[in-house]
C-alpha atoms as a PDB file:
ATOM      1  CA  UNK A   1     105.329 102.456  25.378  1.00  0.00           C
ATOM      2  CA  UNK A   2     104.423  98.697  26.293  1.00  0.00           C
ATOM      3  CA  UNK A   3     101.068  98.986  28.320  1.00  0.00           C
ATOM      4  CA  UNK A   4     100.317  97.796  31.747  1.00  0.00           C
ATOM      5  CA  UNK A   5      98.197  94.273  31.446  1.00  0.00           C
ATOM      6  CA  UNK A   6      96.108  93.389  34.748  1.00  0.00           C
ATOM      7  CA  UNK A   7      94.683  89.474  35.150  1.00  0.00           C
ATOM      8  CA  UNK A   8      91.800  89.156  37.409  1.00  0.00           C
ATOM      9  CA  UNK A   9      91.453  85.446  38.371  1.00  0.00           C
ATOM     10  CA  UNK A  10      89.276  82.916  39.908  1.00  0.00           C
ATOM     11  CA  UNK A  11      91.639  80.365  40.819  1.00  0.00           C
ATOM     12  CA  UNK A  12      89.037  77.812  40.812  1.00  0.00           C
ATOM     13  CA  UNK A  13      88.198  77.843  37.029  1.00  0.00           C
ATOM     14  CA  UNK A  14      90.213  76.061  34.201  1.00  0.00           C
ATOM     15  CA  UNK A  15      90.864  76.780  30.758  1.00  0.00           C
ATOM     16  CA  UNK A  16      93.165  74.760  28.945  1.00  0.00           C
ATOM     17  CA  UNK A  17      96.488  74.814  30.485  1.00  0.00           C
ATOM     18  CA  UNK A  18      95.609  77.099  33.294  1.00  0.00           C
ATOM     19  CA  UNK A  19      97.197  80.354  35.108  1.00  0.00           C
ATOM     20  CA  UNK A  20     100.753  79.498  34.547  1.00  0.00           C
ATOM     21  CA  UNK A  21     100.021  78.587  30.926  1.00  0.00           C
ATOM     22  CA  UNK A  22      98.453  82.366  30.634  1.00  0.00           C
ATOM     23  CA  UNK A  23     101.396  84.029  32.550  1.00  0.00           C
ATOM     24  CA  UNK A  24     103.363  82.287  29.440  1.00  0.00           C
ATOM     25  CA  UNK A  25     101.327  83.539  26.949  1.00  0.00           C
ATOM     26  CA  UNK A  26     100.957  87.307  28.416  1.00  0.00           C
ATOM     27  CA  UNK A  27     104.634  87.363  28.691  1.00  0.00           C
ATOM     28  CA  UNK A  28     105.389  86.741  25.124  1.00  0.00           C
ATOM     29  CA  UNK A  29     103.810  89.651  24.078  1.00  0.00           C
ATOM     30  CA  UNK A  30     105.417  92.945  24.034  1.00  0.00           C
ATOM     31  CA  UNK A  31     103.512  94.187  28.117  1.00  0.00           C
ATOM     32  CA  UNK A  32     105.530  96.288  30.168  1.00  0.00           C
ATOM     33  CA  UNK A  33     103.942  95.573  33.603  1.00  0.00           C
ATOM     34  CA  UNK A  34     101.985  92.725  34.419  1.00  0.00           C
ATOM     35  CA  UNK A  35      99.412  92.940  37.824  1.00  0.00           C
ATOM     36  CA  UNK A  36      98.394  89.542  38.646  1.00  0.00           C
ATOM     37  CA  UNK A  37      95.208  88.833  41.181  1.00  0.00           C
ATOM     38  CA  UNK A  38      93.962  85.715  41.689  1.00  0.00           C
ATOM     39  CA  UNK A  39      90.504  85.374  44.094  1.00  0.00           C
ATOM     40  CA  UNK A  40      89.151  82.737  45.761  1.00  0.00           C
ATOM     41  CA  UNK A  41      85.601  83.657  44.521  1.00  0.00           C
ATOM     42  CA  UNK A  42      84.076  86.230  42.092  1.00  0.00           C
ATOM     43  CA  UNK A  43      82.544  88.316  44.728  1.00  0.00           C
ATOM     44  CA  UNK A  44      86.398  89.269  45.390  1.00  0.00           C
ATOM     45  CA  UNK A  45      87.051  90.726  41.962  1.00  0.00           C
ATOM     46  CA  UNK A  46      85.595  94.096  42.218  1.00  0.00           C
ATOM     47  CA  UNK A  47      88.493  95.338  44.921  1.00  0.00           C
ATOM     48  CA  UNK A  48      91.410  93.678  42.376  1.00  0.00           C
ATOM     49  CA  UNK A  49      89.782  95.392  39.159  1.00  0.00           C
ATOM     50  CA  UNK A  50      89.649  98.578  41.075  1.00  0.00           C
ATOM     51  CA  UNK A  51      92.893  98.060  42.629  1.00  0.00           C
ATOM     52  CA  UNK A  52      94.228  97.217  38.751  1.00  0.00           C
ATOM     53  CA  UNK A  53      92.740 100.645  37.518  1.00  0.00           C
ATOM     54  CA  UNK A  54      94.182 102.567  39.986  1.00  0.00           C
ATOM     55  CA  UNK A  55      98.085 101.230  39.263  1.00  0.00           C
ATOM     56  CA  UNK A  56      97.164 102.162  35.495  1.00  0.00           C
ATOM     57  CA  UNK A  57      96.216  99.019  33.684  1.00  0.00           C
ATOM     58  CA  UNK A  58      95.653  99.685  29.912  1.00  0.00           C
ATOM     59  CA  UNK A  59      94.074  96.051  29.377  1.00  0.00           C
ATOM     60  CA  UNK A  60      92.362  94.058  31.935  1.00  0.00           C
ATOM     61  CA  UNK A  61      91.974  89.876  31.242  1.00  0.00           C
ATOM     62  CA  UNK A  62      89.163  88.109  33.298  1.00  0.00           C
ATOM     63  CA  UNK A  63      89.714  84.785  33.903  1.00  0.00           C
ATOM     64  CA  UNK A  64      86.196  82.807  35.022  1.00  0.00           C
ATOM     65  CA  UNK A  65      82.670  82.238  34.353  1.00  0.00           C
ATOM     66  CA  UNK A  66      80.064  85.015  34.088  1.00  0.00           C
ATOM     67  CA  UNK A  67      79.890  86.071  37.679  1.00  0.00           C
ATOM     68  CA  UNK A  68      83.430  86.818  37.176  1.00  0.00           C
ATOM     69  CA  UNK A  69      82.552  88.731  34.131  1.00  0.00           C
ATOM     70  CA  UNK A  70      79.643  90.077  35.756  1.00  0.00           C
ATOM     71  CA  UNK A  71      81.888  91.601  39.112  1.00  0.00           C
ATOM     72  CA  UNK A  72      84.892  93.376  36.835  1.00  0.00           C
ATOM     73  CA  UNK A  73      82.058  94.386  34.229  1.00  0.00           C
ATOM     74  CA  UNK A  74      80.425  96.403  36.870  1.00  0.00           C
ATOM     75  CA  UNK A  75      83.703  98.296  38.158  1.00  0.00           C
ATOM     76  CA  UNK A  76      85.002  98.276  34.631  1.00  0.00           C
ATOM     77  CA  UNK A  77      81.904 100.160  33.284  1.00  0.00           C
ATOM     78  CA  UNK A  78      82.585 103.514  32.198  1.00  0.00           C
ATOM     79  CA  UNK A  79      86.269 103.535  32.371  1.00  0.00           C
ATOM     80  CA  UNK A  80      87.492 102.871  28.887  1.00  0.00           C
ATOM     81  CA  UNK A  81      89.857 100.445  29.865  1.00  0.00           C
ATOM     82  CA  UNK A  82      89.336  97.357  27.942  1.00  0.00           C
ATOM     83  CA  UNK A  83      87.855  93.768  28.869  1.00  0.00           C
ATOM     84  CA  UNK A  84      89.473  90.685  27.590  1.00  0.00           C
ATOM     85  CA  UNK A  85      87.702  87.774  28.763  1.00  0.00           C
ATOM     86  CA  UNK A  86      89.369  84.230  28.832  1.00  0.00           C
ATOM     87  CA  UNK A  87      86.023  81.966  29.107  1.00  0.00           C
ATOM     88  CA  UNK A  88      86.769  79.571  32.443  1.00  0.00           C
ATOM     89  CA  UNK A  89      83.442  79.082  34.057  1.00  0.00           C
ATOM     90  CA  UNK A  90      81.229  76.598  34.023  1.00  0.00           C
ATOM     91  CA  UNK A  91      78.967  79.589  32.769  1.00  0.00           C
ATOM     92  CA  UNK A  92      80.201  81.540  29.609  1.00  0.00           C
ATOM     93  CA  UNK A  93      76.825  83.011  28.139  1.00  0.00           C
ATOM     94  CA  UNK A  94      78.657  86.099  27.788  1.00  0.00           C
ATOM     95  CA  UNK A  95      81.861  84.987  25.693  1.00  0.00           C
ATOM     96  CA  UNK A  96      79.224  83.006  23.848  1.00  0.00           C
ATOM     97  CA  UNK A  97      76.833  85.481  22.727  1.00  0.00           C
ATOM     98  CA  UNK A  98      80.064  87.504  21.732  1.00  0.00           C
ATOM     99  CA  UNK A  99      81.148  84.716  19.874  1.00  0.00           C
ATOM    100  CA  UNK A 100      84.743  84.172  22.128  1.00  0.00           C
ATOM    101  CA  UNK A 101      86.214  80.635  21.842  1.00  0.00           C
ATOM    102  CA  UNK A 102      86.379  78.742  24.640  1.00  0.00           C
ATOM    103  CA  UNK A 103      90.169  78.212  23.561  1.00  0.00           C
ATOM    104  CA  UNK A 104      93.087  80.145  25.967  1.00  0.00           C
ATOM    105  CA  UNK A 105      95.421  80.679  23.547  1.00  0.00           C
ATOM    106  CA  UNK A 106      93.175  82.030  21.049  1.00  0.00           C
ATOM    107  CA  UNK A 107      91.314  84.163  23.826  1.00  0.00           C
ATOM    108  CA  UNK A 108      95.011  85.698  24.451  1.00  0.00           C
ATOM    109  CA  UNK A 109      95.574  86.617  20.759  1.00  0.00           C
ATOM    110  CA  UNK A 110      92.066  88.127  21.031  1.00  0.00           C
ATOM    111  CA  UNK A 111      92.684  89.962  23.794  1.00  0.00           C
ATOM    112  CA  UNK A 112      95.973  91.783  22.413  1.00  0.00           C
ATOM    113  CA  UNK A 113      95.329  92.165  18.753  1.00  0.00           C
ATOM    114  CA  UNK A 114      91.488  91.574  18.425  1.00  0.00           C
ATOM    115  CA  UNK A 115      89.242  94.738  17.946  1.00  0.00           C
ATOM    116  CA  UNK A 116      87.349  96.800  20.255  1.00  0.00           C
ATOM    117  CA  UNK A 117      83.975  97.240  20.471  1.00  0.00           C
ATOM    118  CA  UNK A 118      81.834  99.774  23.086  1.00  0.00           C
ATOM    119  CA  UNK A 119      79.085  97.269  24.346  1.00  0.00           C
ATOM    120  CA  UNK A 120      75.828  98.246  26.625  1.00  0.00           C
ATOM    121  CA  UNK A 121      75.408  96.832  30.288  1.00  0.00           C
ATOM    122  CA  UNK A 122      72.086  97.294  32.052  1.00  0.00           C
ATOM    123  CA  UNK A 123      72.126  98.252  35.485  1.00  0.00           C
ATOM    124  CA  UNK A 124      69.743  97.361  38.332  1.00  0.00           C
ATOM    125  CA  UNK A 125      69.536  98.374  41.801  1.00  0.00           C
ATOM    126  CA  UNK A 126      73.179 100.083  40.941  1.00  0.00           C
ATOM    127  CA  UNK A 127      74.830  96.931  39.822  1.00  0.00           C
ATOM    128  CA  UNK A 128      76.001  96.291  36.408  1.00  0.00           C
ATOM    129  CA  UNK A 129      74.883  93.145  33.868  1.00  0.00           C
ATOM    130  CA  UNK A 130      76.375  91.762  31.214  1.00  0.00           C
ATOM    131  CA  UNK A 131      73.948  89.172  29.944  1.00  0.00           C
ATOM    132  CA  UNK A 132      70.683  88.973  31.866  1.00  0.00           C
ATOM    133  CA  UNK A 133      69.017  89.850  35.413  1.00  0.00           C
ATOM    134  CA  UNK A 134      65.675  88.295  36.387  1.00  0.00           C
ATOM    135  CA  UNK A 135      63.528  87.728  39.444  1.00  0.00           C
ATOM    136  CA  UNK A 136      61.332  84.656  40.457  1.00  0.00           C
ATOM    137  CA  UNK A 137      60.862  81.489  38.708  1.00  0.00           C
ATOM    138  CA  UNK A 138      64.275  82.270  36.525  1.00  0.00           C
ATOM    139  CA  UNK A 139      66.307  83.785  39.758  1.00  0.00           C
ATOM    140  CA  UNK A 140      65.285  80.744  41.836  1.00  0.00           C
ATOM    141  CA  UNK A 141      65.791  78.339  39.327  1.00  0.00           C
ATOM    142  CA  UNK A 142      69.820  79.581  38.839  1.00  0.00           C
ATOM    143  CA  UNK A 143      70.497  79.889  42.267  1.00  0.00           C
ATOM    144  CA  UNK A 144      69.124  76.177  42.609  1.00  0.00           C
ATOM    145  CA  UNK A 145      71.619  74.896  39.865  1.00  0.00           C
ATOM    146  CA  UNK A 146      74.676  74.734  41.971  1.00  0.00           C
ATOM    147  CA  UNK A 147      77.799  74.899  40.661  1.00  0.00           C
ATOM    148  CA  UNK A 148      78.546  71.017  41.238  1.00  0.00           C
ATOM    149  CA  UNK A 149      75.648  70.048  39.335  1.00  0.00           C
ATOM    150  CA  UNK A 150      76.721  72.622  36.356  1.00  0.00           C
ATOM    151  CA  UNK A 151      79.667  70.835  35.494  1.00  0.00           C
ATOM    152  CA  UNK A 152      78.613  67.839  36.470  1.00  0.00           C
ATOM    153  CA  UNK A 153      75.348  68.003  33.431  1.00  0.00           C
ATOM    154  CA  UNK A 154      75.526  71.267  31.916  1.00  0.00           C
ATOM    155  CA  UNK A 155      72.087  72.728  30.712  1.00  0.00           C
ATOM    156  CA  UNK A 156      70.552  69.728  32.192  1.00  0.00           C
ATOM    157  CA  UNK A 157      70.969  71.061  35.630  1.00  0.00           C
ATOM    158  CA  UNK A 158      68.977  74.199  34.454  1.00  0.00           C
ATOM    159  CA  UNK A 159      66.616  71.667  33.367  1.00  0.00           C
ATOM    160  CA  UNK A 160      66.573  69.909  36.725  1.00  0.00           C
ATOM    161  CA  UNK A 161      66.544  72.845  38.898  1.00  0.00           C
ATOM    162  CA  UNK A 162      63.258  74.137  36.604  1.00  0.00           C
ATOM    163  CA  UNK A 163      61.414  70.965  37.545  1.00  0.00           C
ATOM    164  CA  UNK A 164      61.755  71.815  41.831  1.00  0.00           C
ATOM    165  CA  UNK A 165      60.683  75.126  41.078  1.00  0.00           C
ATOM    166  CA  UNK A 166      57.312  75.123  38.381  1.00  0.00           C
ATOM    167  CA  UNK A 167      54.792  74.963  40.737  1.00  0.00           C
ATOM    168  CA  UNK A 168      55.948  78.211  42.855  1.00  0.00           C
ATOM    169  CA  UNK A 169      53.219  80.993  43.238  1.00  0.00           C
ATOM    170  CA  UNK A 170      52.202  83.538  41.124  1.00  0.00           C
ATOM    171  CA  UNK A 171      53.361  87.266  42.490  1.00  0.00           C
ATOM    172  CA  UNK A 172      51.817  90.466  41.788  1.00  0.00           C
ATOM    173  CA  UNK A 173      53.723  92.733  39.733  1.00  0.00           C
ATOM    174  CA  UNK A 174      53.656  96.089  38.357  1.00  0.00           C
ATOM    175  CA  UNK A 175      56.112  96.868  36.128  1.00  0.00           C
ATOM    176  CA  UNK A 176      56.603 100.186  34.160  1.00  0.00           C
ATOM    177  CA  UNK A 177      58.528 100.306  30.666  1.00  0.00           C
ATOM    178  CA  UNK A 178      59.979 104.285  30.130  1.00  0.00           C
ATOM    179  CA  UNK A 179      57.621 105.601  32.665  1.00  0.00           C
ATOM    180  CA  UNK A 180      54.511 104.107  31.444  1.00  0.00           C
ATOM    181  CA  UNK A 181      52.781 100.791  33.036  1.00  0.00           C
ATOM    182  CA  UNK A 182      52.983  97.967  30.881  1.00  0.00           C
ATOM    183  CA  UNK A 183      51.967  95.114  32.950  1.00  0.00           C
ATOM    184  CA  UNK A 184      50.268  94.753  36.187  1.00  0.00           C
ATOM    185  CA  UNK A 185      48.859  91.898  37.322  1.00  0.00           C
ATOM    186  CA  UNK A 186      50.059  87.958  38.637  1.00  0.00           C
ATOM    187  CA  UNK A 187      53.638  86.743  37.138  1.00  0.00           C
ATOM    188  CA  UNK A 188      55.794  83.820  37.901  1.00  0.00           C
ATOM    189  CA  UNK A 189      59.198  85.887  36.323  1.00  0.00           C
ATOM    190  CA  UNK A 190      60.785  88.973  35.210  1.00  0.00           C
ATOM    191  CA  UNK A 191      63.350  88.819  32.729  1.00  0.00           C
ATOM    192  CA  UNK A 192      65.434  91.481  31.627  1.00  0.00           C
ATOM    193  CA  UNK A 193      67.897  91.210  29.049  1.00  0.00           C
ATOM    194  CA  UNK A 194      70.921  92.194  27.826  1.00  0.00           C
ATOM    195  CA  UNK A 195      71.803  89.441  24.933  1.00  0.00           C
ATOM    196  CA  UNK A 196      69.565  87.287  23.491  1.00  0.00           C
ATOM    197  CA  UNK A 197      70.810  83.749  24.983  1.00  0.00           C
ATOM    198  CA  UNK A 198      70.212  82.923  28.557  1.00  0.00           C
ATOM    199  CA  UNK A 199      70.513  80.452  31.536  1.00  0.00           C
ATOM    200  CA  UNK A 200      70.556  76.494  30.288  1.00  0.00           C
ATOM    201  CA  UNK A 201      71.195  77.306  26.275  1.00  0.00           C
ATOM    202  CA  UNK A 202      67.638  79.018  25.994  1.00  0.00           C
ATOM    203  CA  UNK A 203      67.245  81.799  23.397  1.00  0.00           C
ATOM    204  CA  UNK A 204      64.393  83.632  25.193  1.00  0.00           C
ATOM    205  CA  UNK A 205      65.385  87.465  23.335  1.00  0.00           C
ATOM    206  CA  UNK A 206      65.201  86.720  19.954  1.00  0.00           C
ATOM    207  CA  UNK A 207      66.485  90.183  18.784  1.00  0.00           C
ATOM    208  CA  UNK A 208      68.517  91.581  21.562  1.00  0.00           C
ATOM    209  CA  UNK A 209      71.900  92.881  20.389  1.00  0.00           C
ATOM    210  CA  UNK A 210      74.099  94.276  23.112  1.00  0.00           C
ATOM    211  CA  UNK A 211      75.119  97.623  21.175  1.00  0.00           C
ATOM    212  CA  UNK A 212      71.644  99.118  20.355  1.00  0.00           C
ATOM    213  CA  UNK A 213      70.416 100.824  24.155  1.00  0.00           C
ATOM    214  CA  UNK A 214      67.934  99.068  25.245  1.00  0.00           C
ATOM    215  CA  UNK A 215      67.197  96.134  27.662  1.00  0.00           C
ATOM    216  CA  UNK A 216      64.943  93.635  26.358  1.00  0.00           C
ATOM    217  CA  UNK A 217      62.122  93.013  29.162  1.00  0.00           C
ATOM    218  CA  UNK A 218      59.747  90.071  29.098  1.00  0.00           C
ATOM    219  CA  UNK A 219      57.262  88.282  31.867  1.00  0.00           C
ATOM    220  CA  UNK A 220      55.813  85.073  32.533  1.00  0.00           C
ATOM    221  CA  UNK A 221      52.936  84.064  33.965  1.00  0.00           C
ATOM    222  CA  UNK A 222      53.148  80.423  33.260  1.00  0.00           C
ATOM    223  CA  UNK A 223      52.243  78.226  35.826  1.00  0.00           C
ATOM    224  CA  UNK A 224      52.838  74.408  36.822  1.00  0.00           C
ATOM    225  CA  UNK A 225      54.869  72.237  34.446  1.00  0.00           C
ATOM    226  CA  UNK A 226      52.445  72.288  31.404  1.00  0.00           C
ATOM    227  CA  UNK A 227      52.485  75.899  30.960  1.00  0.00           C
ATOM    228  CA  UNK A 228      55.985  75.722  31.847  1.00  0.00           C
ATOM    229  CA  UNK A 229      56.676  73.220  28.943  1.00  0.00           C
ATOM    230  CA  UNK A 230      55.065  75.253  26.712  1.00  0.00           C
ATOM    231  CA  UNK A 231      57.243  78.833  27.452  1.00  0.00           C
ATOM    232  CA  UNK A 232      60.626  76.604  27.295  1.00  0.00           C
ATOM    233  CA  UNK A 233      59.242  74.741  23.986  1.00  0.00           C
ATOM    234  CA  UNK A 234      58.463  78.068  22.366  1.00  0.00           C
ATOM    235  CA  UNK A 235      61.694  79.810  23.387  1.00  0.00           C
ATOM    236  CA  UNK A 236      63.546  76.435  21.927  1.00  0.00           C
ATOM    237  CA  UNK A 237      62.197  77.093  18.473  1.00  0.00           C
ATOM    238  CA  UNK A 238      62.886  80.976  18.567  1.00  0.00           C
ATOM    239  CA  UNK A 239      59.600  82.149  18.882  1.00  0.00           C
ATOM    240  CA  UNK A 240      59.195  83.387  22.868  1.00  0.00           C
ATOM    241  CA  UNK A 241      56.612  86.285  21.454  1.00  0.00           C
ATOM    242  CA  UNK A 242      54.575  83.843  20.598  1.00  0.00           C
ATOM    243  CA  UNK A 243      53.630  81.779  23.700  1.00  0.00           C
ATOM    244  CA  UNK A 244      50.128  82.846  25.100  1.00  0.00           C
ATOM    245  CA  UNK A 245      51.612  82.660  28.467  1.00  0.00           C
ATOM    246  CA  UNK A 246      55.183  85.565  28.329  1.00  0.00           C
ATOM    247  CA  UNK A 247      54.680  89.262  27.255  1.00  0.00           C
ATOM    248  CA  UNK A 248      57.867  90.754  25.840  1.00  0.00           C
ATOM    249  CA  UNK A 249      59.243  94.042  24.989  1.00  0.00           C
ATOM    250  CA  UNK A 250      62.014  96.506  25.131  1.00  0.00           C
ATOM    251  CA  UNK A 251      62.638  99.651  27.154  1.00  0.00           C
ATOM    252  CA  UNK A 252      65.383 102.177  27.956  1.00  0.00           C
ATOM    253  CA  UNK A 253      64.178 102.135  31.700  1.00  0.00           C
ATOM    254  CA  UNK A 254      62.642  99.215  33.880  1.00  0.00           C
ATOM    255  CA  UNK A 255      60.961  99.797  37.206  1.00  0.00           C
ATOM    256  CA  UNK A 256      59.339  96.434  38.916  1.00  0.00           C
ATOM    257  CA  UNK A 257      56.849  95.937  42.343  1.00  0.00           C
ATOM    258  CA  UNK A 258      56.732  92.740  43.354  1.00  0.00           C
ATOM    259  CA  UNK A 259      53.290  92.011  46.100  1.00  0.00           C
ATOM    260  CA  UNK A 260      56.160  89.879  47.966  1.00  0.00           C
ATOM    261  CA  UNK A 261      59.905  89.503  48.593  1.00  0.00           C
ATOM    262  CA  UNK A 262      61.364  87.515  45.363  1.00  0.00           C
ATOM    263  CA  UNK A 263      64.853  86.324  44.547  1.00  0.00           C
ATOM    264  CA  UNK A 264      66.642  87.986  42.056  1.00  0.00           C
ATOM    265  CA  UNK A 265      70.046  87.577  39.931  1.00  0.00           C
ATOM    266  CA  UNK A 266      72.816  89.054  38.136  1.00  0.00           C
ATOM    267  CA  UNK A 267      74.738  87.151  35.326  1.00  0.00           C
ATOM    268  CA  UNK A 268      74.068  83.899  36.909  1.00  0.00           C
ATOM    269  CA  UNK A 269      74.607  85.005  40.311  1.00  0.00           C
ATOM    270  CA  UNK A 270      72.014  85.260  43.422  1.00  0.00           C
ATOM    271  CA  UNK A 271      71.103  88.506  45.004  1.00  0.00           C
ATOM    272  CA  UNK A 272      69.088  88.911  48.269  1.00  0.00           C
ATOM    273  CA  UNK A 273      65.182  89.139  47.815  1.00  0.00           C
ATOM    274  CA  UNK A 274      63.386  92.515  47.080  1.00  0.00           C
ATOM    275  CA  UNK A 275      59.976  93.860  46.998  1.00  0.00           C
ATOM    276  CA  UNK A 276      61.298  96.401  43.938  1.00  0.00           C
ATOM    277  CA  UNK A 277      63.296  96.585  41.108  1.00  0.00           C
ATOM    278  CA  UNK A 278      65.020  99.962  38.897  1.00  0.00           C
ATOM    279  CA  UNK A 279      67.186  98.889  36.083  1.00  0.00           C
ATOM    280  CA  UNK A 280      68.276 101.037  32.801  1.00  0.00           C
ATOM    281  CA  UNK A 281      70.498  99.838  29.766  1.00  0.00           C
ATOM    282  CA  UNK A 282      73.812 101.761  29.637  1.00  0.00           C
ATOM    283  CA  UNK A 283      74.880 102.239  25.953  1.00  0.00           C
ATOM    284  CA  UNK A 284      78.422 101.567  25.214  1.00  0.00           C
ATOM    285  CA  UNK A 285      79.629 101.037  28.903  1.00  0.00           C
ATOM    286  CA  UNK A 286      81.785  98.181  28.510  1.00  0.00           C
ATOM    287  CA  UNK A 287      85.164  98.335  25.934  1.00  0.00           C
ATOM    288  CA  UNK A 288      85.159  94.504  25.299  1.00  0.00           C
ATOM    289  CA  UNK A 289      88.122  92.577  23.201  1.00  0.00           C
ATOM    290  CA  UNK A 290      86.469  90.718  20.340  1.00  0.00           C
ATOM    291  CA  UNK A 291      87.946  88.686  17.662  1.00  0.00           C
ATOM    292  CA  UNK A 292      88.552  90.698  14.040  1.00  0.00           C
ATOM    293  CA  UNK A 293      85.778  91.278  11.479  1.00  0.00           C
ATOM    294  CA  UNK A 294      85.778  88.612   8.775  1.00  0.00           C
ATOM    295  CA  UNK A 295      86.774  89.922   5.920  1.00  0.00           C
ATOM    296  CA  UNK A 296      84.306  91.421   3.309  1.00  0.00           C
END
């Protein structure tokens, strides 16, 4: 029996040919149904992946950046129903760390005959990650690179948006790893992490895989552009552990305090500020399409 194929859209994003290039390419498969949703904006996506479940799709394609990714990830978790993702945002960490191509065609192919693979999410606050959540210096910086100014220069408007923000305050924070304190004291950012490469390019996990159950966790308490300089120049070179200035390690469980209200973020995308964080990796949540092994 041909399955049912759902494509979840934002009609904003482009990948080569575009949507009617993809209807082409669906159709010449062997699909028996095809549901087609296309949304204005990713925050949309959740009620058309649901909606998609419930009429019995067998294979859902995601068509946008990471927020995208980010919104069906988080209804998709759990449900066994695979994830094909066809990289349009100006944001792709995910299809990146997965090694996706940012190539339609090939992205379709992947998506039908590629393998599948069980991949972890974390979860915070009851919302599902694919790549990375952080509050702070990190949160404040994404939400300050604007979409515009992403396509416009790329990592540089990670850079750009870092500048505005390295002389914000330090916060208190206590955070506890599995139910044992690990840090308290001042911090400028929490990082959690789900793959190893983040916002703007930056490798700041240098051994996070997203099939081994845990969330990689890591704090800053740089301050002010020259201790600043120094995190980003370490985490450049691969070696984040070793600036004097970021404490990193790994945990099943994450709960955060913050002293005040800070900005926090999701794959990319801005959440309201909160006094408290509780995030946990989820082992094998996500069925993802990724392309074949190479052979041995």
């Amino acid at each position: 029996m041909s399955p049912t194929v759902a494509v979840v859209a934002h009609r904003k994003k482009t990948l080569g040919a575009g949507l009617d290039r993809l209807r082409v390419l669906i159709t010449e498969q062997d699909v028996g149904e095809l549901l087609w949703y296309e949304v204005p904006k990713s925050k949309k996506a959740r009620k058309k992946v649901r909606q998609a479940l419930k009429e019995g799709a067998d294979l859902v394609f995601v068509w946008g950046g990471d927020g995208m990714v980010q919104r069906c990830a988080d209804v998709l978790a759990g449900s066994g129903v695979p994830m094909a993702i066809l990289p349009a945002g100006t944001g792709n960490l995910f299809a990146t760390n997965l090694g996706l191509p940012i190539d339609l065609e090939e992205t379709v192919r992947i998506g039908f005959h590629g393998r599948r693979e069980r991949l972890d999410l974390g979860l915070l606050n009851g919302e599902h990650f694919a790549v990375m959540a952080g509050a702070g210096f990190e949160a404040e910086m994404i939400a300050d690179a604007d979409g515009q100014a992403k396509r416009r220069l790329g990592k540089l408007s990670y850079v750009r948006a870092a500048v505005r923000h390295v002389g914000g305050p330090l916060v208190p924070m206590t955070i506890e790893v599995d139910g044992t304190t690990w840090f308290d004291d001042q911090a400028s950012c929490l990082l959690l992490g789900n793959v190893g490469t983040i916002a703007g390019g930056i490798e700041a996990f240098d051994d996070a895989r997203p099939d081994d159950g845990w969330l990689e966790v890591g704090v800053s308490t740089a301050q002010g552009p020259v201790q600043w300089a120094r995190v980003i120049g370490r985490m450049a070179t691969g070696r984040s552990e070793e600036s004097p200035f970021v404490r990193i390690t790994r945990a099943r469980k994450v709960s955060a305090r913050f002293g005040a209200p800070l900005t926090y973020e999701l794959d990319g995308g801005e959440r309201e500020a909160t006094t408290k964080i509780d995030a946990e990796a989820v082992p094998g949540a996500l069925t993802i399409c990724l392309p074949p092994e190479p052979p041995a």
